[in-house]
C-alpha atoms as a PDB file:
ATOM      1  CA  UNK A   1      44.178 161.251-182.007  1.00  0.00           C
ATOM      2  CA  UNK A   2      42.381 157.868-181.244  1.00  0.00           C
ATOM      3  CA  UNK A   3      44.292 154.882-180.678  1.00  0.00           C
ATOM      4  CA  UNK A   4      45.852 153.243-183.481  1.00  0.00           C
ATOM      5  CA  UNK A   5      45.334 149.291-182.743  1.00  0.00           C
ATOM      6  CA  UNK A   6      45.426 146.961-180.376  1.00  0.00           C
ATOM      7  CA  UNK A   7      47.517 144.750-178.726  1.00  0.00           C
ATOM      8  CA  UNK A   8      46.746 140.924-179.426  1.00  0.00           C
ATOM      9  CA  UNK A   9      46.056 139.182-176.119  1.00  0.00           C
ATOM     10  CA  UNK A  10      47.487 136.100-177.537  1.00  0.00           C
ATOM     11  CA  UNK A  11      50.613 137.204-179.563  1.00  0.00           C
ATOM     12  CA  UNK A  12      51.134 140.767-178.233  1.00  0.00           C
ATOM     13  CA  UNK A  13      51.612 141.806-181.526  1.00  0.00           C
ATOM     14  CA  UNK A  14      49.727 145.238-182.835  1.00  0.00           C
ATOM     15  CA  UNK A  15      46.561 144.239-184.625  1.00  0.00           C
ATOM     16  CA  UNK A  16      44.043 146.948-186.133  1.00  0.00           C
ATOM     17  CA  UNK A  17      40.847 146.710-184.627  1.00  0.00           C
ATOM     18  CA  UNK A  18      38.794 145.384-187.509  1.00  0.00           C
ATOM     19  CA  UNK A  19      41.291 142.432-187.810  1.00  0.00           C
ATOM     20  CA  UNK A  20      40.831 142.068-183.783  1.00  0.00           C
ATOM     21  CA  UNK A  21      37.142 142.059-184.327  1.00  0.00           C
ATOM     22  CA  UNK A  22      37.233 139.795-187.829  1.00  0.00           C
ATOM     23  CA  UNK A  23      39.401 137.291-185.659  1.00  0.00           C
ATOM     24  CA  UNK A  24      37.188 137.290-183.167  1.00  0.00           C
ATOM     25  CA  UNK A  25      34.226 136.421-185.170  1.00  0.00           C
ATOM     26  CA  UNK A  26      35.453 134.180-187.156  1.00  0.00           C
ATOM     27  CA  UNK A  27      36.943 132.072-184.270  1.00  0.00           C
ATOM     28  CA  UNK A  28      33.603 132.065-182.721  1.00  0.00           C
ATOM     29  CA  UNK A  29      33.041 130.069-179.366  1.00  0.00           C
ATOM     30  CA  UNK A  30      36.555 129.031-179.489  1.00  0.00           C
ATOM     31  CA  UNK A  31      38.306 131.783-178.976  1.00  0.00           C
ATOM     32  CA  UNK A  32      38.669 131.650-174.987  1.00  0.00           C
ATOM     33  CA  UNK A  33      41.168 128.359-175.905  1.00  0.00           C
ATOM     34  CA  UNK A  34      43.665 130.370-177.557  1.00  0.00           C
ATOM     35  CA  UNK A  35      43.811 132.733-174.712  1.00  0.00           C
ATOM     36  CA  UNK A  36      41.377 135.832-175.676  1.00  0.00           C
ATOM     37  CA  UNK A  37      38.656 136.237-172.620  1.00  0.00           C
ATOM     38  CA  UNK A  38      36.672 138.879-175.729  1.00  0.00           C
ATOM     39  CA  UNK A  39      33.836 138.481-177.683  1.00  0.00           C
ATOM     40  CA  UNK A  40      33.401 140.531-180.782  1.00  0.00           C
ATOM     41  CA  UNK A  41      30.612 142.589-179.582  1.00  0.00           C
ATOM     42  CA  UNK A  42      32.908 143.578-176.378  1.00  0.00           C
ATOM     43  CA  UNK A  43      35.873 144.209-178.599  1.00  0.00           C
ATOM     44  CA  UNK A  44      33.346 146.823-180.100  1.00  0.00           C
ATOM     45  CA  UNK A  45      32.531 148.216-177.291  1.00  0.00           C
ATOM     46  CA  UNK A  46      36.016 148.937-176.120  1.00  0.00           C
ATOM     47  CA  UNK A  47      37.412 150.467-179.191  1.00  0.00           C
ATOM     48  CA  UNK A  48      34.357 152.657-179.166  1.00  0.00           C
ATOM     49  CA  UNK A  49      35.062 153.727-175.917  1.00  0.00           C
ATOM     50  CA  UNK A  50      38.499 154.378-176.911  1.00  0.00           C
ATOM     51  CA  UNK A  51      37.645 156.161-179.763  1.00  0.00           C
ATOM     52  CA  UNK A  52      37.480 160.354-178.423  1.00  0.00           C
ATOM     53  CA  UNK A  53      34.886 162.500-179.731  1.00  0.00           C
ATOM     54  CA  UNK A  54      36.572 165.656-181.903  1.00  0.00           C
ATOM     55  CA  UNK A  55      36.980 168.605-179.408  1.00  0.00           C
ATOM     56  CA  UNK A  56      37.648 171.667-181.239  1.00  0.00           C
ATOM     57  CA  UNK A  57      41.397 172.841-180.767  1.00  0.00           C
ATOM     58  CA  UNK A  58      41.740 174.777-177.316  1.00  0.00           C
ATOM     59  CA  UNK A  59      39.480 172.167-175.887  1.00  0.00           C
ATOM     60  CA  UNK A  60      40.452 170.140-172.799  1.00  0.00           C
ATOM     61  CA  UNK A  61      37.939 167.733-170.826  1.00  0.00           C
ATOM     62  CA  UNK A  62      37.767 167.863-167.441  1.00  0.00           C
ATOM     63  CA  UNK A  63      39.285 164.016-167.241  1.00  0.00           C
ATOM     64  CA  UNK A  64      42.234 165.531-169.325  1.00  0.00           C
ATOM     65  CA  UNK A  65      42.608 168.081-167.314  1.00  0.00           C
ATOM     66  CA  UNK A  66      43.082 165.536-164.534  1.00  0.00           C
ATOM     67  CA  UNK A  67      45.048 163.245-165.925  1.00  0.00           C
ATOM     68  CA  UNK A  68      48.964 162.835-166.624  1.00  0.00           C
ATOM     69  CA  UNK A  69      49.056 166.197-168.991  1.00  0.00           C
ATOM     70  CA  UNK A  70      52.164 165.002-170.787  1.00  0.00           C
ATOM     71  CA  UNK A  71      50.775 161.092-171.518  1.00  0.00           C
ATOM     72  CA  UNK A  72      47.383 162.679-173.025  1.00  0.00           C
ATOM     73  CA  UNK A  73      48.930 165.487-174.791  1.00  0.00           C
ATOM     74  CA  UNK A  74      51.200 162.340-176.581  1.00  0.00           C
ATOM     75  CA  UNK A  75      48.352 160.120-177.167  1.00  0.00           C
ATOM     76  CA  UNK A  76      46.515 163.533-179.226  1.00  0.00           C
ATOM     77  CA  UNK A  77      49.682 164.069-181.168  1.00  0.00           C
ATOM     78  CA  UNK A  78      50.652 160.375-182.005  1.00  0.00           C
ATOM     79  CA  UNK A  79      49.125 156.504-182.905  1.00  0.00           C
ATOM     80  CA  UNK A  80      49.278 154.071-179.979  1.00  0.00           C
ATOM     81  CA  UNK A  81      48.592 150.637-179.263  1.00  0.00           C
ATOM     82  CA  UNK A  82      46.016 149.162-176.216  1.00  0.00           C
ATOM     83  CA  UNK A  83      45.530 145.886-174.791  1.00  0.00           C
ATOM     84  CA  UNK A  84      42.099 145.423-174.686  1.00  0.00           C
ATOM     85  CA  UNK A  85      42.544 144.217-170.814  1.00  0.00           C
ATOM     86  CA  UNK A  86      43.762 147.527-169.736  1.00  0.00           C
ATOM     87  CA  UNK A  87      40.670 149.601-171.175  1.00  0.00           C
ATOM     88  CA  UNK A  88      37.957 147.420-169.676  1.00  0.00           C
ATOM     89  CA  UNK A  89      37.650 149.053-166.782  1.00  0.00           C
ATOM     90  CA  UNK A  90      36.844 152.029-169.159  1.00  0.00           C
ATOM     91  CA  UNK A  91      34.290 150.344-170.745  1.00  0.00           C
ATOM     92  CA  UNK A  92      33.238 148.827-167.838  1.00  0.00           C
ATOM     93  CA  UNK A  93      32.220 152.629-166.760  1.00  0.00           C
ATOM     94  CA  UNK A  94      30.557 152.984-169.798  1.00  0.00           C
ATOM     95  CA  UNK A  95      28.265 149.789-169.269  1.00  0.00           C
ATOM     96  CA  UNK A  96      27.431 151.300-165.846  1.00  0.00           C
ATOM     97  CA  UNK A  97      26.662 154.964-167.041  1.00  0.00           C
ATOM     98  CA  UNK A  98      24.237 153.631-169.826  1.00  0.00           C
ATOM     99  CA  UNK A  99      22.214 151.119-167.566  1.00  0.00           C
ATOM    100  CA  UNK A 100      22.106 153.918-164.886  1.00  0.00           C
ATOM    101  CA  UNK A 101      21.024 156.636-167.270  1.00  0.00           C
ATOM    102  CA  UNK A 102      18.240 154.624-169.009  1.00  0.00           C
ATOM    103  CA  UNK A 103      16.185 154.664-165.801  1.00  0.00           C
ATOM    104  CA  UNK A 104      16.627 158.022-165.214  1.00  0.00           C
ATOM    105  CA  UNK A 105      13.233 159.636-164.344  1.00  0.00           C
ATOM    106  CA  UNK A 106      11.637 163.543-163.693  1.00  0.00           C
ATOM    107  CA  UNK A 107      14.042 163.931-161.018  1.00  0.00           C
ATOM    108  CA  UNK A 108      17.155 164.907-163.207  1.00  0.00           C
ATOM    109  CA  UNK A 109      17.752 168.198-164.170  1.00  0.00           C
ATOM    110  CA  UNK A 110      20.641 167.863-166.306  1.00  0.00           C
ATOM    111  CA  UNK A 111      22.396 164.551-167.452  1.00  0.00           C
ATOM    112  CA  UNK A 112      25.303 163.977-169.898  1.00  0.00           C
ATOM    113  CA  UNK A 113      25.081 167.091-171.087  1.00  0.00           C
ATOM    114  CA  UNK A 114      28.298 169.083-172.278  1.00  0.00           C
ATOM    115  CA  UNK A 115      29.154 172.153-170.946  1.00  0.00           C
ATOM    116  CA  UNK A 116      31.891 174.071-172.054  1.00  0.00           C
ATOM    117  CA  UNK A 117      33.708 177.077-170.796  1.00  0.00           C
ATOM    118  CA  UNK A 118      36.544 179.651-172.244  1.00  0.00           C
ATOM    119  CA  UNK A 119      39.265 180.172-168.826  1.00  0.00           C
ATOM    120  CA  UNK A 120      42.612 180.760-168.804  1.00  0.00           C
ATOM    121  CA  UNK A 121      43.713 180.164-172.448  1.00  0.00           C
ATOM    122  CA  UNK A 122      41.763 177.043-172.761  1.00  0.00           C
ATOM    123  CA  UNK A 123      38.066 175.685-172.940  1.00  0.00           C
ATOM    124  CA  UNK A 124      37.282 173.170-170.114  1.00  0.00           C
ATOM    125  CA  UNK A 125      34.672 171.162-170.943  1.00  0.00           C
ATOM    126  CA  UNK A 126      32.855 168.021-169.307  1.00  0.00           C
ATOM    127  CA  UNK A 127      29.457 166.026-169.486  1.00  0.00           C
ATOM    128  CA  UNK A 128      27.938 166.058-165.465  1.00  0.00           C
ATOM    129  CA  UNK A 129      26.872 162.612-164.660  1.00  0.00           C
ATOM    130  CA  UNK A 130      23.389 163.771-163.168  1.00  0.00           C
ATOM    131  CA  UNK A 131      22.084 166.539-161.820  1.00  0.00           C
ATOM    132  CA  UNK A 132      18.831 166.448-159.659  1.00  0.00           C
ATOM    133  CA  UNK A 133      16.062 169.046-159.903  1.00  0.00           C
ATOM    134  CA  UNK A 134      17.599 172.889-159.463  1.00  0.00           C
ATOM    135  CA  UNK A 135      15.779 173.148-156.208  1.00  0.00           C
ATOM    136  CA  UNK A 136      18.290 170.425-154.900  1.00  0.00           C
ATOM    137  CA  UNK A 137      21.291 171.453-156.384  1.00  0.00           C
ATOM    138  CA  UNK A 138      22.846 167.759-156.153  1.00  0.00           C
ATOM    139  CA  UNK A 139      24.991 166.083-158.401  1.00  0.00           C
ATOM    140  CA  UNK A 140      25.836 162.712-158.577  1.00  0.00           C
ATOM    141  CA  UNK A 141      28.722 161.015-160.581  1.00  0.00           C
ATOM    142  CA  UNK A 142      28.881 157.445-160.606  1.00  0.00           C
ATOM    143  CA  UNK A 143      31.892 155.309-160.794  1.00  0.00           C
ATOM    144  CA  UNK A 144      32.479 151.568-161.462  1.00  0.00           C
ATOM    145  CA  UNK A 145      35.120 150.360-159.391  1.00  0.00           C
ATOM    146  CA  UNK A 146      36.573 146.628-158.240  1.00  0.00           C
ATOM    147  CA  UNK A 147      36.273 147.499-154.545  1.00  0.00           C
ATOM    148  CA  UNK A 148      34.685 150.564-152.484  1.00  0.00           C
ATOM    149  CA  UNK A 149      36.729 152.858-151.025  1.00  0.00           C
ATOM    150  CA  UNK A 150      36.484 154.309-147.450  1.00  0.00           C
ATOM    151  CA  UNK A 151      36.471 157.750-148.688  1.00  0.00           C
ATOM    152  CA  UNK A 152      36.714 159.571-152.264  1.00  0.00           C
ATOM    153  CA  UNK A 153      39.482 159.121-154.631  1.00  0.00           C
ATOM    154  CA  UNK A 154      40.876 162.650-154.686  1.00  0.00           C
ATOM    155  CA  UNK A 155      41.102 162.800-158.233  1.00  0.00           C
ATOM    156  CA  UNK A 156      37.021 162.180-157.988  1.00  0.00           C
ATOM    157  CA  UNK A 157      36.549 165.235-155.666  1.00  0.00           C
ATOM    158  CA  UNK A 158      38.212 167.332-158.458  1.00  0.00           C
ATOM    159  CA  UNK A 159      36.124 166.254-161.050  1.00  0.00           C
ATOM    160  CA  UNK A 160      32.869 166.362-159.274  1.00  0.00           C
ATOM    161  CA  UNK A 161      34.124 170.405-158.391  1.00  0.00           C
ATOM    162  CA  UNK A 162      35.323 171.534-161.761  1.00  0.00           C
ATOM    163  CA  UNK A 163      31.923 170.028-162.920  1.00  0.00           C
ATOM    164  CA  UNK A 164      29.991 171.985-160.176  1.00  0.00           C
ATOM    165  CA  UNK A 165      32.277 175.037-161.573  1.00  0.00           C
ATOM    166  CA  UNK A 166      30.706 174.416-164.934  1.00  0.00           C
ATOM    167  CA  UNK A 167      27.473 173.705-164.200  1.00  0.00           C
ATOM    168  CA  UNK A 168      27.512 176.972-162.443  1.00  0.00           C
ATOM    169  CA  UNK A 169      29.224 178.916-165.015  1.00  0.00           C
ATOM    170  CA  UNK A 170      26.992 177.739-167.722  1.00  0.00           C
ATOM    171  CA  UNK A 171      23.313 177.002-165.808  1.00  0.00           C
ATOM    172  CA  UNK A 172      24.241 179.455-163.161  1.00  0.00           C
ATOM    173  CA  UNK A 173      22.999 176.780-160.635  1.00  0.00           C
ATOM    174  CA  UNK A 174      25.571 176.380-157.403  1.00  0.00           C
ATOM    175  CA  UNK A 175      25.616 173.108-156.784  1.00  0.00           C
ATOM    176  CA  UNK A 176      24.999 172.710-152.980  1.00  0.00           C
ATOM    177  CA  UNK A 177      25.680 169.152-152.316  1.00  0.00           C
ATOM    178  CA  UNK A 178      27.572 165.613-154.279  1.00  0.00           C
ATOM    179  CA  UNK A 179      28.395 162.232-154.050  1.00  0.00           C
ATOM    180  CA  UNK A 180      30.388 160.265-155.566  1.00  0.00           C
ATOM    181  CA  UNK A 181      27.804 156.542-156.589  1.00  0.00           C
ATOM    182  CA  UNK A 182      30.325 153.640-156.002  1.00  0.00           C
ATOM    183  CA  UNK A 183      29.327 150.841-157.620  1.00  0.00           C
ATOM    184  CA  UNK A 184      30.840 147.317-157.569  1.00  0.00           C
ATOM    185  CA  UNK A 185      30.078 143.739-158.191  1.00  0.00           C
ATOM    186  CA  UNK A 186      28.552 143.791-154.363  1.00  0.00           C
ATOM    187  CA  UNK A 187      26.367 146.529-154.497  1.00  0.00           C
ATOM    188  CA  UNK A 188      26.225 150.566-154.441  1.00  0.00           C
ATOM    189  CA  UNK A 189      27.932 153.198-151.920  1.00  0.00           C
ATOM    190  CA  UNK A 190      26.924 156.281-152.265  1.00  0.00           C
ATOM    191  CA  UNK A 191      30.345 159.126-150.769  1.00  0.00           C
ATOM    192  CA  UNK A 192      29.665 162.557-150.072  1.00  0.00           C
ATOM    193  CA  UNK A 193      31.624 164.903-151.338  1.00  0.00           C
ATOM    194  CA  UNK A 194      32.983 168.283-150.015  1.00  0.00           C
ATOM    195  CA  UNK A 195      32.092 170.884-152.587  1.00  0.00           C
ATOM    196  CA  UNK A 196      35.082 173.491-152.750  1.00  0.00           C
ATOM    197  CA  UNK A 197      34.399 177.130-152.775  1.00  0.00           C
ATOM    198  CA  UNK A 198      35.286 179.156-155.926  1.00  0.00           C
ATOM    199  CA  UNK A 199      38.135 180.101-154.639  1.00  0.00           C
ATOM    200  CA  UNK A 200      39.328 177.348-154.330  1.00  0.00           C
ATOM    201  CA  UNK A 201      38.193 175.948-157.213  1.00  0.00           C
ATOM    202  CA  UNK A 202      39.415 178.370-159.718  1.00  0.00           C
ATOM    203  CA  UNK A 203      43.011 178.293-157.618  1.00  0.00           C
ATOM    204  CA  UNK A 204      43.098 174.420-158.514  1.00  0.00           C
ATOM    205  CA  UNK A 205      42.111 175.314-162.210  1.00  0.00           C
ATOM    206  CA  UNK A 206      45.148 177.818-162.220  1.00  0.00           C
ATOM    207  CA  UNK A 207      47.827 174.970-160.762  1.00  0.00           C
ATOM    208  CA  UNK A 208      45.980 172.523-163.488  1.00  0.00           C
ATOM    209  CA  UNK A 209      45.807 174.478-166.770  1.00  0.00           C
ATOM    210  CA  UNK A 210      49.609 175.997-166.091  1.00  0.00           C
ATOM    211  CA  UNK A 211      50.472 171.933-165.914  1.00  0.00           C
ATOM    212  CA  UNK A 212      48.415 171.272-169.059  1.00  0.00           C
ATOM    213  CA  UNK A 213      49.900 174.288-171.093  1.00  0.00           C
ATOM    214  CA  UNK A 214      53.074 173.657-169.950  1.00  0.00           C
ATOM    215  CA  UNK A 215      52.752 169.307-170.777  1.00  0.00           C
ATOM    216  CA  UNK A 216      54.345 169.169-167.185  1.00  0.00           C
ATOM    217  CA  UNK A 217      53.955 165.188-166.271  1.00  0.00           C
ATOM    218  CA  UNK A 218      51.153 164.851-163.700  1.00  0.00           C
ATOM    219  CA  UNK A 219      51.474 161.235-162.920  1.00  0.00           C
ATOM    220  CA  UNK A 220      49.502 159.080-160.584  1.00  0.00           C
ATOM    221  CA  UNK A 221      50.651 154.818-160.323  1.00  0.00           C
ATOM    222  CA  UNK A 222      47.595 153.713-161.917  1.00  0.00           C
ATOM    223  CA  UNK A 223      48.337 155.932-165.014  1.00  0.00           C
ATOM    224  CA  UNK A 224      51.589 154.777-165.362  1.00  0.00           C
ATOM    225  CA  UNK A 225      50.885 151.252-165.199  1.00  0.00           C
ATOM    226  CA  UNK A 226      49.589 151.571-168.913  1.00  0.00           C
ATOM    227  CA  UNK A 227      51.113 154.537-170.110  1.00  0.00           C
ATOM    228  CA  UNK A 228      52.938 154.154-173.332  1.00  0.00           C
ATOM    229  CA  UNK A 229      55.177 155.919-172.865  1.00  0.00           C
ATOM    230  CA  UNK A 230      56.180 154.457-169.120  1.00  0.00           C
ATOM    231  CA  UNK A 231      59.503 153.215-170.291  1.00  0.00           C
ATOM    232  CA  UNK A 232      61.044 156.282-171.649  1.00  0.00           C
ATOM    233  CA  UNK A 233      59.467 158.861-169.171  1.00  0.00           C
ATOM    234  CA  UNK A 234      61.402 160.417-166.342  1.00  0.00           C
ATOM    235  CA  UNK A 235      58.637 160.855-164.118  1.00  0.00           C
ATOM    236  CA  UNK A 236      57.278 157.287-164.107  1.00  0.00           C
ATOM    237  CA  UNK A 237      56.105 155.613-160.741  1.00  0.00           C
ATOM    238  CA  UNK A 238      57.876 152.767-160.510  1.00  0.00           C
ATOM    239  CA  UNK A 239      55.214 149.249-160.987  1.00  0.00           C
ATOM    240  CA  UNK A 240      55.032 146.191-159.747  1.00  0.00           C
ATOM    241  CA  UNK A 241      55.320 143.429-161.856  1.00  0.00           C
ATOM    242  CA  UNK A 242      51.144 143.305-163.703  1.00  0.00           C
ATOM    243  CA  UNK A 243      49.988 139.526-163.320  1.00  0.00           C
ATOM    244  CA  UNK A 244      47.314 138.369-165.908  1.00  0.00           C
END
């Protein structure tokens, strides 16, 4: 289920998102005085990002997958409000993926394309960031991100494996190398990342879909820090106070 509304910068009240956006415009210019950073236009572009495309039942994304199993599993089954300051960074992603895929050339094989496959009582599914020509058997996977890290997040090595598992699975290509593409107000990193075996692979797919089939709480601090359900669940991280 896609989010419900969101939360008013200003008032912190729930507002549906065409208010938000009729607000917006009719405020114009002035809106940064009353406290809202947003244009409309960016307002749109966050509740689009919010806004899931259907899966057919069964189907779990690859992000799902990784992600606290027992917050997503909520947010399918019931409304929810977001402040529009905790999903930029989602659309900020988005920004970056569509100005790096328009100047994509002859060297991709495969780019944003979804690939789905039946395992273990579910269908895992996920759209590869960009895969070079088959004779290279690289993928990249870009990431927005406030600062560069010294090494790959480890939830970013998963993802960049299960999507080598698919991309295998489905264009029975092994991918033989991947890197994480960093990119930040500074400029671009480029990580390498280990690509695991099957083995290992399908042994962290096991440990993964039992969580997800099970709603077992898979919680990491950053989730938490927005989660909606953070003051009722048991297996919250504990958060330092957010400053705006």
């Amino acid at each position: 289920m896609p989010f419900d509304k969101f939360l008013c910068v200003v008032t912190q009240q729930p507002v549906s998102v065409a208010d938000c956006i009729a607000h917006a415009t009719s405020e114009g210019g002035q809106l940064a005085e009353l406290g809202c950073p947003f244009t409309p236009a960016i307002l749109r572009g966050i509740a689009d990002t919010l806004a899931e495309e259907t899966m057919p039942n069964g189907t779990v994304r690859v992000t799902q997958l990784l992600a606290c199993a027992k917050r997503v599993q909520w947010q399918q089954a019931n409304p929810y409000t977001v402040d529009p300051r905790d999903a930029y960074a989602l659309f900020r992603g988005q920004i970056g993926h569509a100005i790096v895929e328009r100047y994509h050339g002859e060297e991709i094989f495969l780019s944003e394309e979804r690939l789905s496959v039946p395992h273990l009582g579910i269908t895992l599914t996920g759209k590869p960031d960009a895969v070079l020509h088959s004779e290279h058997r690289h993928l990249d996977d870009y990431k927005t991100t406030r600062r560069i890290p010294r090494e790959p997040h480890a939830h970013h090595i998963a993802q960049v494996n299960l999507y080598a598992w698919l991309i295998a699975q489905t264009k029975h290509i092994a991918i033989k190398t991947a890197a994480i593409v960093y990119l930040d107000m500074g400029g671009v990193t480029r990580l390498s990342v280990p690509i695991w075996t099957r083995k290992k692979t399908e042994a962290f797919l096991r440990e993964r879909i039992g969580l997800w089939q099970t709603g077992t709480p898979t919680p990491q601090s950053w989730e938490c820090k927005t989660c909606p359900l953070a003051t009722v669940c048991d297996a919250r991280i504990p958060q330092t106070p957010n400053k705006r």
